[in-house]
C-alpha atoms as a PDB file:
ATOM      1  CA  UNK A   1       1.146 -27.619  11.975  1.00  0.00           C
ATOM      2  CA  UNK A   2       3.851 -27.884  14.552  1.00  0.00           C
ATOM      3  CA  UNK A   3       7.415 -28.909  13.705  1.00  0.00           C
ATOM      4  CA  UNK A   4       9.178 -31.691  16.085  1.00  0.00           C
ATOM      5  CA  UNK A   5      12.184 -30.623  18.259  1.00  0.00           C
ATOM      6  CA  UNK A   6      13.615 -32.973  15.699  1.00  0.00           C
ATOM      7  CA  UNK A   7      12.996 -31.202  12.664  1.00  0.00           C
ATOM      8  CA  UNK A   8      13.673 -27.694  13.955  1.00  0.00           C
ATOM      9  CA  UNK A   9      16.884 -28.696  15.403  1.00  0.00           C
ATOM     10  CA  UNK A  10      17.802 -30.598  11.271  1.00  0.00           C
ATOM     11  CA  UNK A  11      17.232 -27.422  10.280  1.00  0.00           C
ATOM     12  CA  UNK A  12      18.500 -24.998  12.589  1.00  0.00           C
ATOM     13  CA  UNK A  13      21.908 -27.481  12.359  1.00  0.00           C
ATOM     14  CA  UNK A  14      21.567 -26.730   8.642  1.00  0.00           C
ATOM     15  CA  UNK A  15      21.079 -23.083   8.250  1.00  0.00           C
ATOM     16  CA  UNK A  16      23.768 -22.414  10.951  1.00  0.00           C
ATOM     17  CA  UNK A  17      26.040 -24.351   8.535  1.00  0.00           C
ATOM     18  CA  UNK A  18      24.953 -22.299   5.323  1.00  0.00           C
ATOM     19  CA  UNK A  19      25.108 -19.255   7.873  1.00  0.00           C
ATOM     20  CA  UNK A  20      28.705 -19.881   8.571  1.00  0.00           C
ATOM     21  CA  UNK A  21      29.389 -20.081   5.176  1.00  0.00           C
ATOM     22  CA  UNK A  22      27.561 -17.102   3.624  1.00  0.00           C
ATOM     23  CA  UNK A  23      26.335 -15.142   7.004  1.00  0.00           C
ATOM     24  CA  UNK A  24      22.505 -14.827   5.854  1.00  0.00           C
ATOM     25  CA  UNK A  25      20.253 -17.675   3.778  1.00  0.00           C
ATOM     26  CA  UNK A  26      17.939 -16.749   1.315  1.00  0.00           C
ATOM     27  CA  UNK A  27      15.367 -18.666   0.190  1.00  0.00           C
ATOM     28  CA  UNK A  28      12.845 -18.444  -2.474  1.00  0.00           C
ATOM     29  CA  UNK A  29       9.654 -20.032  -3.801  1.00  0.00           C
ATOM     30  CA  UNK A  30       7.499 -20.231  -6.329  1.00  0.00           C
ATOM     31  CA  UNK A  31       3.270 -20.021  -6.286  1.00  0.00           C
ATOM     32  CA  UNK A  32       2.191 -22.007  -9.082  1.00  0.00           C
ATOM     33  CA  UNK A  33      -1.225 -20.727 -10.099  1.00  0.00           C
ATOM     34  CA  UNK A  34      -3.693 -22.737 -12.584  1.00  0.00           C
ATOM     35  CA  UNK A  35      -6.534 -20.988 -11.889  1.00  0.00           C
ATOM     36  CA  UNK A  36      -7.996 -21.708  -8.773  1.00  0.00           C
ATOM     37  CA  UNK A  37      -5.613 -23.974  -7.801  1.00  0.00           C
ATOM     38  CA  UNK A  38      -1.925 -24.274  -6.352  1.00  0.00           C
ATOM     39  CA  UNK A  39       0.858 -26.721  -6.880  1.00  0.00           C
ATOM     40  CA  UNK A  40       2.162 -28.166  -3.736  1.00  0.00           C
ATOM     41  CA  UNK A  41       4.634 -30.374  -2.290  1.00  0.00           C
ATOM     42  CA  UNK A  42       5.411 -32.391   0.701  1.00  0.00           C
ATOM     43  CA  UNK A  43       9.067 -32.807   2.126  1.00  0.00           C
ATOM     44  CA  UNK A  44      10.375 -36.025   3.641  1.00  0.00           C
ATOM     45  CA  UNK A  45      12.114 -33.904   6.214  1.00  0.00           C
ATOM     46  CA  UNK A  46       9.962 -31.201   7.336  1.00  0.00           C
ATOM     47  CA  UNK A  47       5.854 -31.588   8.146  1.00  0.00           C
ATOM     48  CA  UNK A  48       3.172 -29.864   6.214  1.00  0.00           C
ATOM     49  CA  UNK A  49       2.798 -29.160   2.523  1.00  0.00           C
ATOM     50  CA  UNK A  50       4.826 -26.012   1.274  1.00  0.00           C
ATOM     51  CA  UNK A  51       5.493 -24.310  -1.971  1.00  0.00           C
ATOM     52  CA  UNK A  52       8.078 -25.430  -4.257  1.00  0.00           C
ATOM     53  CA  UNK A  53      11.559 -23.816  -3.870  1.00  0.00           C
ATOM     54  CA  UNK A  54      15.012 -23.762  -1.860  1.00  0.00           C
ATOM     55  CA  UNK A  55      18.279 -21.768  -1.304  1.00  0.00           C
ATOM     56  CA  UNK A  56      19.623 -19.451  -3.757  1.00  0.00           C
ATOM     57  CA  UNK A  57      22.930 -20.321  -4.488  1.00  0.00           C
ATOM     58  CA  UNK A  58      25.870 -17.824  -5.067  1.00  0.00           C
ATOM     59  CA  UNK A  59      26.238 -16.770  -8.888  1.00  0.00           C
ATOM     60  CA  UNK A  60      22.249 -16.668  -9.130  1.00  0.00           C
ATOM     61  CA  UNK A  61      19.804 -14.491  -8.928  1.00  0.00           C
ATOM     62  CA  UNK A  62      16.795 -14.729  -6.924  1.00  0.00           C
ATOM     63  CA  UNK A  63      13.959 -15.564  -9.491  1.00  0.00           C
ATOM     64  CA  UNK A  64      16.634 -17.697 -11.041  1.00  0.00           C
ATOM     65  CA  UNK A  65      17.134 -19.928  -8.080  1.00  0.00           C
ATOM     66  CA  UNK A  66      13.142 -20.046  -7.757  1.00  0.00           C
ATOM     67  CA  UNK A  67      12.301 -21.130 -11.126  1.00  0.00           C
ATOM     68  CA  UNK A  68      15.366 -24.079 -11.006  1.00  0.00           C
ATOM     69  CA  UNK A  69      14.043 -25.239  -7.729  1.00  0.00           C
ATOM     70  CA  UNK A  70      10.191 -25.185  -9.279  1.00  0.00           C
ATOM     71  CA  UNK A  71      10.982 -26.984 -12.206  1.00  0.00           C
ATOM     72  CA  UNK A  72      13.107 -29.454 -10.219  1.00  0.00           C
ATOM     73  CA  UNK A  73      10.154 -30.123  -7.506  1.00  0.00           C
ATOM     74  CA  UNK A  74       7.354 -30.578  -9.747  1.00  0.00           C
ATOM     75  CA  UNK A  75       8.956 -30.591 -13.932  1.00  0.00           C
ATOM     76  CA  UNK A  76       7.215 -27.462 -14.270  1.00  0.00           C
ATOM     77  CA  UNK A  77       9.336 -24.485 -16.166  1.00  0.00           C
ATOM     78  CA  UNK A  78       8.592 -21.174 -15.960  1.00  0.00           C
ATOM     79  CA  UNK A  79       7.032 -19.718 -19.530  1.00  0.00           C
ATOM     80  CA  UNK A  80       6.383 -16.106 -18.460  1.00  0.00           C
ATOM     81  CA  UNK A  81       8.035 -13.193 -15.785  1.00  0.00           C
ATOM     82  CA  UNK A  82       6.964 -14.521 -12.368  1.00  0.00           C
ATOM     83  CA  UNK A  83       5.775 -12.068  -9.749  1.00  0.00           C
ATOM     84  CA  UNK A  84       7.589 -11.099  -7.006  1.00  0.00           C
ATOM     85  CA  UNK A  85       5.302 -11.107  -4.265  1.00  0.00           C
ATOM     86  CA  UNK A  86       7.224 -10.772  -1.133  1.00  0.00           C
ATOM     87  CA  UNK A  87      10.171 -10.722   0.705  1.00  0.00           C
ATOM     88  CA  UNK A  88      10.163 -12.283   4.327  1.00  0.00           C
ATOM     89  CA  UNK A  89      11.982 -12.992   7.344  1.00  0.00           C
ATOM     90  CA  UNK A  90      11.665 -16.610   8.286  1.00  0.00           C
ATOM     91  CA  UNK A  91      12.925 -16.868  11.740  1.00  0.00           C
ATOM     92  CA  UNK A  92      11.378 -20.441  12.796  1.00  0.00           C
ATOM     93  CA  UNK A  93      14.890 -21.706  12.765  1.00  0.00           C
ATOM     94  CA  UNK A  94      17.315 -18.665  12.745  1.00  0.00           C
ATOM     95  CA  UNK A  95      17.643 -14.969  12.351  1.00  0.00           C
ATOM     96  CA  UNK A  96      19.623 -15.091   9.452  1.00  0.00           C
ATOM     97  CA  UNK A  97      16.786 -16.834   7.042  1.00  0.00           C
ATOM     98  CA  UNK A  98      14.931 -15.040   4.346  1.00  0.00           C
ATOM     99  CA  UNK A  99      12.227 -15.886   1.420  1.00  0.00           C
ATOM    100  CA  UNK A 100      11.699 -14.142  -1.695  1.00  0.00           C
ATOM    101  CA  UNK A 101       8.354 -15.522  -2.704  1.00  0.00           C
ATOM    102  CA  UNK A 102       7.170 -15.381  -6.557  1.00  0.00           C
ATOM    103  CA  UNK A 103       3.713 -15.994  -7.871  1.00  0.00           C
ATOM    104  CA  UNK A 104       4.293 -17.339 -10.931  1.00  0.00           C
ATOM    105  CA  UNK A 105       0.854 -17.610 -13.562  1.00  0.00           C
ATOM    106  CA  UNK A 106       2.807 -18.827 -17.038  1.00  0.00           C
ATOM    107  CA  UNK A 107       4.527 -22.269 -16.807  1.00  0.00           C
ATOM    108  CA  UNK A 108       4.414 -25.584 -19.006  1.00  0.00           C
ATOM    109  CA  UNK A 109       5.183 -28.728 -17.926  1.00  0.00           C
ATOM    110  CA  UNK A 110       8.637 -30.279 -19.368  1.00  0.00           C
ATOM    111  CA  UNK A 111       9.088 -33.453 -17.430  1.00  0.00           C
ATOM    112  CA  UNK A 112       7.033 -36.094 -15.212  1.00  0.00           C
ATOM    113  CA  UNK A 113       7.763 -35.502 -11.477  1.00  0.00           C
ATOM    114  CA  UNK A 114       8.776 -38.526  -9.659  1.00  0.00           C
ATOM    115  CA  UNK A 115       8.933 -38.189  -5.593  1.00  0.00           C
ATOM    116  CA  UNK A 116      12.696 -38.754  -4.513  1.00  0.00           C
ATOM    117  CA  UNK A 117      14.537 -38.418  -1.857  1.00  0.00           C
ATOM    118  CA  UNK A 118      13.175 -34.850  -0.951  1.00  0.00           C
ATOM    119  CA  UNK A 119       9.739 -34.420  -2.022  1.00  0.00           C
ATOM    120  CA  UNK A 120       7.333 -37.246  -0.452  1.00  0.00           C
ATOM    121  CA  UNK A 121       4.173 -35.921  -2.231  1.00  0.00           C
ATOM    122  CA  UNK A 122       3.189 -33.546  -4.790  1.00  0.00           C
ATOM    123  CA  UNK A 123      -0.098 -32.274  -6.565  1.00  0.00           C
ATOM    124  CA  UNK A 124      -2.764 -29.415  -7.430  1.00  0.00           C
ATOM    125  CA  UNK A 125      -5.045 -28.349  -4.797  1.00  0.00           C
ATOM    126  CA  UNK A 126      -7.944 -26.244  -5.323  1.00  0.00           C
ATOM    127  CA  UNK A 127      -8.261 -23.389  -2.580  1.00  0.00           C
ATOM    128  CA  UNK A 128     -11.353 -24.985  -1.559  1.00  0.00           C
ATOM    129  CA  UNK A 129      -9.918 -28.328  -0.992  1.00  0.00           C
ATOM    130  CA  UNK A 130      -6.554 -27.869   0.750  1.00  0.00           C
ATOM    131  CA  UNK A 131      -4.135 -30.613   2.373  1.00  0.00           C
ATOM    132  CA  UNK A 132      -5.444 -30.284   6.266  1.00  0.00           C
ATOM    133  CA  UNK A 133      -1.458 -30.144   7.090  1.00  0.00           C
ATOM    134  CA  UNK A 134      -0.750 -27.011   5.075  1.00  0.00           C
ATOM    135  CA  UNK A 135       2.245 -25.579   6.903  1.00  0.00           C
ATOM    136  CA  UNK A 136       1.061 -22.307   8.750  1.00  0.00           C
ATOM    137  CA  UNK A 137       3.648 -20.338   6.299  1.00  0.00           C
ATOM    138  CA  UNK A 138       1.780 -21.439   3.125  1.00  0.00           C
ATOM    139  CA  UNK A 139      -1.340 -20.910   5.039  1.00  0.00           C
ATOM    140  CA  UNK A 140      -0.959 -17.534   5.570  1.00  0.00           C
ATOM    141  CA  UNK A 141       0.889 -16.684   1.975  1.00  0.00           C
ATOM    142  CA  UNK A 142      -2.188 -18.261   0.220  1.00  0.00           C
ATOM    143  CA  UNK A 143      -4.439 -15.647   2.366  1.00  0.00           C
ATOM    144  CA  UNK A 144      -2.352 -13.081   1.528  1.00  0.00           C
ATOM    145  CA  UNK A 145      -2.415 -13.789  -2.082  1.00  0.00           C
ATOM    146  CA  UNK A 146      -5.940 -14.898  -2.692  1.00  0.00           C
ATOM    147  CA  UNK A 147      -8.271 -13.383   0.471  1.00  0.00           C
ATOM    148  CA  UNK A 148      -6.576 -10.325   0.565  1.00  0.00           C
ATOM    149  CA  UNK A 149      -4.780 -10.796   4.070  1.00  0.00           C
ATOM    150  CA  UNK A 150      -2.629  -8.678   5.052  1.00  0.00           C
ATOM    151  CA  UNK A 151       0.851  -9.378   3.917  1.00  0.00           C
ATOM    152  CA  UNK A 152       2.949 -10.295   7.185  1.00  0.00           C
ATOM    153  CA  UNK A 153       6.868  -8.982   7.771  1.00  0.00           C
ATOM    154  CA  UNK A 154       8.045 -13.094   9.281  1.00  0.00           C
ATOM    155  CA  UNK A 155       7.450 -16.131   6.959  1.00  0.00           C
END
């Protein structure tokens, strides 16, 4: 699934910003597993469906950031350690973008998940029956992580 000049220019306009500020972004997101399922979400801004998370914010620690941006795109919380999976370099927008990516097995849900402003669509997906507009990122993590793909260096 192909971003629009649109949508690659909101975002490269965005992480220039947060580059300015801090340099380098870092990222990180959270695989919710329920067997043979994953949780997914759709942004309002960007095409495809993605995992849950966002920018790590100073003062917070990677897996920190990823569990507050799970549990506030789906009302999920973390129960359990979560997996670090990966580290990649996501360079669809800049050079200066990275995602820590957690697979994360032991969660409860706290809270009903309403879409917003943000997140357009939400929901559990078997790996059987995935959204035909999976971004190509989550695409490939999901092979990596279930089919045994090789794990790639670039988001």
């Amino acid at each position: 699934m192909e971003s629009t000049f649109w949508q690659r220019l909101r975002v490269r306009v965005y992480l220039t910003l947060m580059g300015l500020k801090r340099r380098m972004t870092l990222g990180a997101r959270g695989v919710l597993i329920d067997g043979d399922k994953v949780y997914l979400i759709r942004h309002t801004y960007l095409p495809g469906w993605h995992f849950p998370g966002g920018g790590v914010e100073p003062g917070e620690t990677i897996e920190a950031s990823m569990g507050r941006e799970v549990f506030e795109e789906s009302g999920y919380r973390l129960t359990g350690p979560a997996e670090l999976f990966g580290i990649y370099h996501n360079v669809l927008a800049t050079n200066r973008d990275h995602v820590a990516l957690f697979v994360c097995r032991k969660f409860e849900k706290v809270s009903a998940f309403k879409t917003n402003f943000e997140i357009a669509e939400f929901g559990w997906f078997a790996l059987d029956a995935l959204p035909p507009d999976v971004s190509n990122a989550t695409q490939r993590r999901i092979d990596e992580i279930f089919h045994g793909a090789a794990k790639a260096a670039e988001w």
